[in-house]
PDB file of N, CA and C in Angstrom:
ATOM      1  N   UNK A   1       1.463  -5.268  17.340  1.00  0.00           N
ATOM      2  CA  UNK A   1       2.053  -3.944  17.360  1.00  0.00           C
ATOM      3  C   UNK A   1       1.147  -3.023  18.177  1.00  0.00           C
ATOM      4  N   UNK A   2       1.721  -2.019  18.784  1.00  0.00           N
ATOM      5  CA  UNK A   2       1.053  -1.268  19.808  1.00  0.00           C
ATOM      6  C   UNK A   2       0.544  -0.364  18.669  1.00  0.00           C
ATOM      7  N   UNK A   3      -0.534   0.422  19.649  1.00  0.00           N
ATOM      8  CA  UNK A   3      -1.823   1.467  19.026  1.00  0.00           C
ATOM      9  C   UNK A   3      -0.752   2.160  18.969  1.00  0.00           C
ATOM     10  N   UNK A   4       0.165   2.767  19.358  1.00  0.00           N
ATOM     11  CA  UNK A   4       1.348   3.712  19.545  1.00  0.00           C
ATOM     12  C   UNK A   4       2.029   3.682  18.469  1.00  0.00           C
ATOM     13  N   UNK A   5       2.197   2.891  18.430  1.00  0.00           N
ATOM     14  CA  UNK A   5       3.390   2.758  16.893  1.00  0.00           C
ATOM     15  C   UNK A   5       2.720   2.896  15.907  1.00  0.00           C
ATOM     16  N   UNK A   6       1.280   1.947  15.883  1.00  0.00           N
ATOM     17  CA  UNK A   6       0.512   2.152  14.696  1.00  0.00           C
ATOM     18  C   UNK A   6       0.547   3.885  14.261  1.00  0.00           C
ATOM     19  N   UNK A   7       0.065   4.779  15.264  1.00  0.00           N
ATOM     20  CA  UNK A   7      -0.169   6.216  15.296  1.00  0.00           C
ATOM     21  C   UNK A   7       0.845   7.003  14.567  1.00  0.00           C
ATOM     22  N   UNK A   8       2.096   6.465  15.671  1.00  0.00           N
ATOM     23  CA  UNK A   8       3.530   7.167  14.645  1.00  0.00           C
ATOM     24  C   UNK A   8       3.338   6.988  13.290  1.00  0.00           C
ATOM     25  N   UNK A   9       3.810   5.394  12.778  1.00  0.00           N
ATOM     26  CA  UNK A   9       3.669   5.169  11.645  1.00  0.00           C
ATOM     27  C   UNK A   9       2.747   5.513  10.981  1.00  0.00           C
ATOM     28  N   UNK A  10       1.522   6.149  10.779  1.00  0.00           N
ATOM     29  CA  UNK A  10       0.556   6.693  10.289  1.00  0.00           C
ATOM     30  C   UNK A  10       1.125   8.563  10.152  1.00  0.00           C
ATOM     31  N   UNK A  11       1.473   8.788  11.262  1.00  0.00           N
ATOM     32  CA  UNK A  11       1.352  10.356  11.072  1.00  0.00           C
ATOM     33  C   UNK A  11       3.157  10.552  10.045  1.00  0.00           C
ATOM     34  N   UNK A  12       3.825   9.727  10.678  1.00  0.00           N
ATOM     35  CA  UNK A  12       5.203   9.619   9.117  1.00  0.00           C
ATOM     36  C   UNK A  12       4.468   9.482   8.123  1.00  0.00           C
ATOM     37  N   UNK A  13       3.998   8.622   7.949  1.00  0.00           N
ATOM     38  CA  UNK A  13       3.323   8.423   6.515  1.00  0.00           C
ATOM     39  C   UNK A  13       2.627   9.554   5.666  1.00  0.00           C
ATOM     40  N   UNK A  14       1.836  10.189   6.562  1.00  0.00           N
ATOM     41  CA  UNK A  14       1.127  11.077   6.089  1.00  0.00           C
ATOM     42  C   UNK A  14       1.606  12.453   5.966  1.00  0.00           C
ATOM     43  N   UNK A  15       3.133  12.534   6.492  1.00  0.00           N
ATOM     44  CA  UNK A  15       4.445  13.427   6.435  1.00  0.00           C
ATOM     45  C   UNK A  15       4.573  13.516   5.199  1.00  0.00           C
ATOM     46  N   UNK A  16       5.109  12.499   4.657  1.00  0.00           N
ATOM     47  CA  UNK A  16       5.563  12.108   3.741  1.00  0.00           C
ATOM     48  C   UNK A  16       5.106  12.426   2.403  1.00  0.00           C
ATOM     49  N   UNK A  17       3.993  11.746   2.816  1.00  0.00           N
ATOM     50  CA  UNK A  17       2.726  12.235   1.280  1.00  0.00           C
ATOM     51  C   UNK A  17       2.418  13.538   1.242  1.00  0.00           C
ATOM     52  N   UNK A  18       2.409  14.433   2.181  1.00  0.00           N
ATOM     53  CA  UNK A  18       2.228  16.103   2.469  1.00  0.00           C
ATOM     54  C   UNK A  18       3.190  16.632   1.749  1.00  0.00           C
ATOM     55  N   UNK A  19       4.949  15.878   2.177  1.00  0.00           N
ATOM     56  CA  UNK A  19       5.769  16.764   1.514  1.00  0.00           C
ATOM     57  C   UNK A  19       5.930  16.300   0.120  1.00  0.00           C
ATOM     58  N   UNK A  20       5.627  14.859   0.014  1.00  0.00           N
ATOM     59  CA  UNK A  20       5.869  14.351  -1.654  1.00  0.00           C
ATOM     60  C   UNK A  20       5.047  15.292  -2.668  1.00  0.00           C
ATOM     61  N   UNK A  21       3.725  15.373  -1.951  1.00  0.00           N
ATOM     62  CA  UNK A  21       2.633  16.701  -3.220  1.00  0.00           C
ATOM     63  C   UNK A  21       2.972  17.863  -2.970  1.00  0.00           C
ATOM     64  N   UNK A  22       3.980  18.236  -2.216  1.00  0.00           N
ATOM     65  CA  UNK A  22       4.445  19.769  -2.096  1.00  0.00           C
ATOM     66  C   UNK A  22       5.437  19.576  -3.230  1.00  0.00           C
ATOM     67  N   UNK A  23       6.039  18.934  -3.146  1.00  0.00           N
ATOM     68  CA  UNK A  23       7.893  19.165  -4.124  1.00  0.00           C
ATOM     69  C   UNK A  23       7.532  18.849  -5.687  1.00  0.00           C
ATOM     70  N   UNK A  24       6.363  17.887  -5.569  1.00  0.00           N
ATOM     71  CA  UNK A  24       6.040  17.687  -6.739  1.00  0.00           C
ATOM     72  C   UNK A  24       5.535  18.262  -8.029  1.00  0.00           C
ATOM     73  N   UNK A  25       4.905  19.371  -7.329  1.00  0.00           N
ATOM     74  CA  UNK A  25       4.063  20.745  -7.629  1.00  0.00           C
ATOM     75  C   UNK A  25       5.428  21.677  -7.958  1.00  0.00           C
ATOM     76  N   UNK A  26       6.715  21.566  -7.877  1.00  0.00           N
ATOM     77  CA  UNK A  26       7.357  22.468  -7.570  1.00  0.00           C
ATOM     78  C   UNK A  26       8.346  22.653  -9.126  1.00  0.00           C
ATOM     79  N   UNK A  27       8.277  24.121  -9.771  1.00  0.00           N
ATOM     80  CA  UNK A  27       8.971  23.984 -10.728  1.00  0.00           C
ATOM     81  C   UNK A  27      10.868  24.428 -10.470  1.00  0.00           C
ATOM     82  N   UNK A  28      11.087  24.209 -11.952  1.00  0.00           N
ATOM     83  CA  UNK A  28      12.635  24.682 -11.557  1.00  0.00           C
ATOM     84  C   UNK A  28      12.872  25.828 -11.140  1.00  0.00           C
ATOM     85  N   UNK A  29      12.719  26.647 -11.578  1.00  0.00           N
ATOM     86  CA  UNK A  29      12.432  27.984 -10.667  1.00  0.00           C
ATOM     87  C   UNK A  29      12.598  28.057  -9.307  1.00  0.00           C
ATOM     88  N   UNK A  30      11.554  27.478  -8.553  1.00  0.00           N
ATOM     89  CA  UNK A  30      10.794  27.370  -7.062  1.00  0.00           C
ATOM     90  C   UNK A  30      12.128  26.694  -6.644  1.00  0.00           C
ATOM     91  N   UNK A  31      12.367  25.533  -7.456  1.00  0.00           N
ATOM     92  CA  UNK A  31      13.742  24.563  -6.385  1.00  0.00           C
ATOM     93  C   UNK A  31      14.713  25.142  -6.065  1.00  0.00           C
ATOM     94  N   UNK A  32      15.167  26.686  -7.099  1.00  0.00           N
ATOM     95  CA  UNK A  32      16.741  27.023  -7.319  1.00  0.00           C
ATOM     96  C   UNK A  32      16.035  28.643  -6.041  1.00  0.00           C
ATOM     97  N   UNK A  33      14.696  29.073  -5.475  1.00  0.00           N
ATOM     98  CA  UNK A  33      14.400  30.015  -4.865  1.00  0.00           C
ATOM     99  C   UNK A  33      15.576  29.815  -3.454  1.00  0.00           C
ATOM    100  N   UNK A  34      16.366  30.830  -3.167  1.00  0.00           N
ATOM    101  CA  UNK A  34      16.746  30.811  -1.953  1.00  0.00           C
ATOM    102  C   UNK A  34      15.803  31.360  -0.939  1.00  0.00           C
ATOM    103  N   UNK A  35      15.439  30.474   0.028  1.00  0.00           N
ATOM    104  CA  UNK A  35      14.707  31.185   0.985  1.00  0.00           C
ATOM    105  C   UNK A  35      15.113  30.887   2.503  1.00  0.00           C
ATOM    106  N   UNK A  36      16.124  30.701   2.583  1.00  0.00           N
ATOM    107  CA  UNK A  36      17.476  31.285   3.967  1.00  0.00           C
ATOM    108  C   UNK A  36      18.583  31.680   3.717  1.00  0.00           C
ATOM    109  N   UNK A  37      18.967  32.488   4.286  1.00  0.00           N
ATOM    110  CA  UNK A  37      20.119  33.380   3.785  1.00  0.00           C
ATOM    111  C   UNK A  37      21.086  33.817   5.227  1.00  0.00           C
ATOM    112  N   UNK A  38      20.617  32.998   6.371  1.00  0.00           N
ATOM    113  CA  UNK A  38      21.524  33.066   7.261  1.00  0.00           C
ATOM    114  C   UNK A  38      22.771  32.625   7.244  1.00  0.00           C
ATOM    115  N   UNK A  39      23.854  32.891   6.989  1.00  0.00           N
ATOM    116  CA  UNK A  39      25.278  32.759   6.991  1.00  0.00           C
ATOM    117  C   UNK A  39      25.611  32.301   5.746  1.00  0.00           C
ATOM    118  N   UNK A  40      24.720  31.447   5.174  1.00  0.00           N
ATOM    119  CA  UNK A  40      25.130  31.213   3.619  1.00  0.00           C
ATOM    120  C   UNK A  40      23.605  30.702   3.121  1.00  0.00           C
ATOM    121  N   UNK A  41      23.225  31.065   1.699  1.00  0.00           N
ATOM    122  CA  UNK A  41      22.179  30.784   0.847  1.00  0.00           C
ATOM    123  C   UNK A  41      21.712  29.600   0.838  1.00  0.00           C
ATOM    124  N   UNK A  42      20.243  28.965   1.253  1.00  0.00           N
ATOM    125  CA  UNK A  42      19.814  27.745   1.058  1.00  0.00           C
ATOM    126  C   UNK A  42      18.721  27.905   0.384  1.00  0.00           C
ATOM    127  N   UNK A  43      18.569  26.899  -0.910  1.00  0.00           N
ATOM    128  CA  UNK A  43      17.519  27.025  -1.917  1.00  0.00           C
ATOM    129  C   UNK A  43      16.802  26.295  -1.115  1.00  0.00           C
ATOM    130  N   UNK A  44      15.508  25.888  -2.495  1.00  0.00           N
ATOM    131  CA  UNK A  44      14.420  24.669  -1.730  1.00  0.00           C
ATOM    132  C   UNK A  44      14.891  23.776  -1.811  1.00  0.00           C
ATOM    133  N   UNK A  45      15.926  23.089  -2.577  1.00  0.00           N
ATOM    134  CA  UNK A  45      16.280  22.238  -2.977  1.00  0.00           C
ATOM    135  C   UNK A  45      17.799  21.581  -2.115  1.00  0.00           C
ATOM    136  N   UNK A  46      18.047  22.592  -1.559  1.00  0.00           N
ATOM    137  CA  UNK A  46      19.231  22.271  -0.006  1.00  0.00           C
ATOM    138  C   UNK A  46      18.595  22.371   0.896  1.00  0.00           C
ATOM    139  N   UNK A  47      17.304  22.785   0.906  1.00  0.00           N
ATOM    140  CA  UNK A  47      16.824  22.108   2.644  1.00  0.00           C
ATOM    141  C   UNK A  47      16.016  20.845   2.496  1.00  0.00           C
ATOM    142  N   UNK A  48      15.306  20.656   0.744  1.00  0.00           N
ATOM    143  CA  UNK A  48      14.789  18.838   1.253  1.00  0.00           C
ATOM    144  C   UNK A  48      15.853  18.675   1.218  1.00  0.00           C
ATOM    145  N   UNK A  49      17.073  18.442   0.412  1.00  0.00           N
ATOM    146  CA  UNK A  49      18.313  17.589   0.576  1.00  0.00           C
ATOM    147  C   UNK A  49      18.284  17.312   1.907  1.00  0.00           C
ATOM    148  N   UNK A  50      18.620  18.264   2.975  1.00  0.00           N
ATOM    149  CA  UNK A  50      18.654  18.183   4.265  1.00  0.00           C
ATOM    150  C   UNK A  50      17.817  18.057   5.202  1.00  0.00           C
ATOM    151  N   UNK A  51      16.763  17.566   4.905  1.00  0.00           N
ATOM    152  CA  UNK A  51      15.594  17.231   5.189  1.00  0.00           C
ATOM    153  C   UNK A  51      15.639  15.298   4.953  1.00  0.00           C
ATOM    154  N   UNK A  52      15.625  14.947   3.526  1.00  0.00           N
ATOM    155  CA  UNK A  52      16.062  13.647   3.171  1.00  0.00           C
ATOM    156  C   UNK A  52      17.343  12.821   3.987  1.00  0.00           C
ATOM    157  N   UNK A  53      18.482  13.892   4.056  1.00  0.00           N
ATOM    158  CA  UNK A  53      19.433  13.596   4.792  1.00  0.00           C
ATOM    159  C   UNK A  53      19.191  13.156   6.373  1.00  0.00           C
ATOM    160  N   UNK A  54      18.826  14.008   6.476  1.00  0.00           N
ATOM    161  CA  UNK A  54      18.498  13.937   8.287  1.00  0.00           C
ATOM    162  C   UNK A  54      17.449  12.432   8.334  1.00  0.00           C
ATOM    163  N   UNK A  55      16.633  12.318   7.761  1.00  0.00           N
ATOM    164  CA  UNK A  55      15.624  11.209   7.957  1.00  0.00           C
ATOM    165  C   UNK A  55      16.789  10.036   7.738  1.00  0.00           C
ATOM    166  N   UNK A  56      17.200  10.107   6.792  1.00  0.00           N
ATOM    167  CA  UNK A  56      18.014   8.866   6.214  1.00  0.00           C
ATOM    168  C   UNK A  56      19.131   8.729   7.698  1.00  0.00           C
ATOM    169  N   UNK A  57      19.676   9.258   8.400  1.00  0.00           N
ATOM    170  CA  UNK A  57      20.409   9.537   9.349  1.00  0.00           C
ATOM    171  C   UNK A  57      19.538   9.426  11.014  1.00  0.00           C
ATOM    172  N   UNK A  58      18.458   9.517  10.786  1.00  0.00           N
ATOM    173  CA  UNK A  58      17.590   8.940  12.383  1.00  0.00           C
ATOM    174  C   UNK A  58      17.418   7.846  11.670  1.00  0.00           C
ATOM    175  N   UNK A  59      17.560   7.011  10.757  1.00  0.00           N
ATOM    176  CA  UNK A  59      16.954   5.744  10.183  1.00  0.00           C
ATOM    177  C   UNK A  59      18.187   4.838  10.481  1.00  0.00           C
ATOM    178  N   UNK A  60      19.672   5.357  10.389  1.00  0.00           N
ATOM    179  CA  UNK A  60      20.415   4.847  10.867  1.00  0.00           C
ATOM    180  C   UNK A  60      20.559   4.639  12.059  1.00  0.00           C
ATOM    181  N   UNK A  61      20.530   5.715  13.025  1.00  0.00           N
ATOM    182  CA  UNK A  61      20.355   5.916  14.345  1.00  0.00           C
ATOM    183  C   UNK A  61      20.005   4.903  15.116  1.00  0.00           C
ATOM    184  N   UNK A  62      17.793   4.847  14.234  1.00  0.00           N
ATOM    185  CA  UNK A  62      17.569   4.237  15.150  1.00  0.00           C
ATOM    186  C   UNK A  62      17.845   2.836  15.038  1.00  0.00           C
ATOM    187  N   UNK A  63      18.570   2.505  14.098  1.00  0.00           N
ATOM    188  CA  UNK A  63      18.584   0.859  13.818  1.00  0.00           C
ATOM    189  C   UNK A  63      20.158   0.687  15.069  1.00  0.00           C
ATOM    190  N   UNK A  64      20.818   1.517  15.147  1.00  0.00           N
ATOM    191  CA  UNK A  64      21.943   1.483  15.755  1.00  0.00           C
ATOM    192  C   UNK A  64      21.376   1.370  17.628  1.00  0.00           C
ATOM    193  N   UNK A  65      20.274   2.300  17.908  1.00  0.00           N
ATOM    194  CA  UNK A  65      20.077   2.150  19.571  1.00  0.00           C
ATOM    195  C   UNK A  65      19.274   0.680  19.409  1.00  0.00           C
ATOM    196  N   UNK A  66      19.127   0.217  18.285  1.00  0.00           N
ATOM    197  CA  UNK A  66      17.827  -0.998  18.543  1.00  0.00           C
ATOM    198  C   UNK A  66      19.041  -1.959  18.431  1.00  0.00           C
ATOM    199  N   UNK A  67      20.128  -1.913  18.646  1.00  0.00           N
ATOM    200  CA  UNK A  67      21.304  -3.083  18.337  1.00  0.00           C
ATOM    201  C   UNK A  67      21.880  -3.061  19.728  1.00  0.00           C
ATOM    202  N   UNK A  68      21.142  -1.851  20.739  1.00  0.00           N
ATOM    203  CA  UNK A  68      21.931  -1.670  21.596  1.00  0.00           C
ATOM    204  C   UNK A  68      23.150  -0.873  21.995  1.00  0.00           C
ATOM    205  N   UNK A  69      23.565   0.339  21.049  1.00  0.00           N
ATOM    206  CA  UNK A  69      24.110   1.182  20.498  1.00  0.00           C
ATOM    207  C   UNK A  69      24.058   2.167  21.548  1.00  0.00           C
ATOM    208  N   UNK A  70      24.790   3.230  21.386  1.00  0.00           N
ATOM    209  CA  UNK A  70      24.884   4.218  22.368  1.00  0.00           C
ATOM    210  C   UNK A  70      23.585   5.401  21.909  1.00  0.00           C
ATOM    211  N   UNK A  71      23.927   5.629  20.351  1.00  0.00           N
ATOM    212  CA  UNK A  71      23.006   6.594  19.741  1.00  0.00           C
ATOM    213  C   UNK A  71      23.986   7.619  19.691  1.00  0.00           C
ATOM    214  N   UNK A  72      23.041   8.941  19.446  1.00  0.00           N
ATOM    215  CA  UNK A  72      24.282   9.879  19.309  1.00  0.00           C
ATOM    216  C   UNK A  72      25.048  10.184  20.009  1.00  0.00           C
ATOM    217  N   UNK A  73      26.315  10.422  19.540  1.00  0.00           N
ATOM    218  CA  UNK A  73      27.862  10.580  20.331  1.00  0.00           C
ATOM    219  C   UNK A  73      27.710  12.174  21.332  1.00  0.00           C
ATOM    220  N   UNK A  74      28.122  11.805  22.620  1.00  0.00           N
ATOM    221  CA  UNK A  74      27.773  13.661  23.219  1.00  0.00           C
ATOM    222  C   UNK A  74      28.271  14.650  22.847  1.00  0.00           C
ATOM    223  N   UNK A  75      29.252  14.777  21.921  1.00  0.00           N
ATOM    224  CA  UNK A  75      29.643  16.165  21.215  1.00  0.00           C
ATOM    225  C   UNK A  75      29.396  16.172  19.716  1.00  0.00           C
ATOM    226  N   UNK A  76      27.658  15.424  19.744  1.00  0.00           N
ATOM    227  CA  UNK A  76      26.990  15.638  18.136  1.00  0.00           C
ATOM    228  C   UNK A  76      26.393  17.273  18.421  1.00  0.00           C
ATOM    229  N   UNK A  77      26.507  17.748  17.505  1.00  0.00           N
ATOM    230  CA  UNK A  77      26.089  19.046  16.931  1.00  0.00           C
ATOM    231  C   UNK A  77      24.698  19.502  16.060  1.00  0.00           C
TER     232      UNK A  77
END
């Protein structure tokens, strides 16, 4: 495996564990805090959702360009 990948995979990793001891720390309170309010209310707890989401969704992705896949469609949003 390249020094390259090793690197990625290290700095995800260490993503990960950054945000796992952030949320973990986090009471009910803090999860239900809205803190965007552009066009409609997002707690803490709808942006990891969408945070989790999105990862889970380049995880598909990339298994899809590694099949030889197009990747995302040109009128993704």
């Amino acid at each position: 495996m390249s020094s390259k990948k090793d690197e990625i995979r290290q700095k995800l990793a260490a993503a990960r564990e950054g945000l796992s001891a952030v949320v973990k720390g986090l009471t009910d309170a803090q999860w239900k805090t809205a803190v965007y309010s552009e066009g409609s209310d997002w707690t803490v707890a709808d942006l990891f959702r969408h945070v989790v989401d999105a990862e889970r969704g380049m995880v598909g992705l990339i298994n899809q360009i590694r099949q030889g896949g197009e990747g995302v469609p040109a009128d993704f949003d």
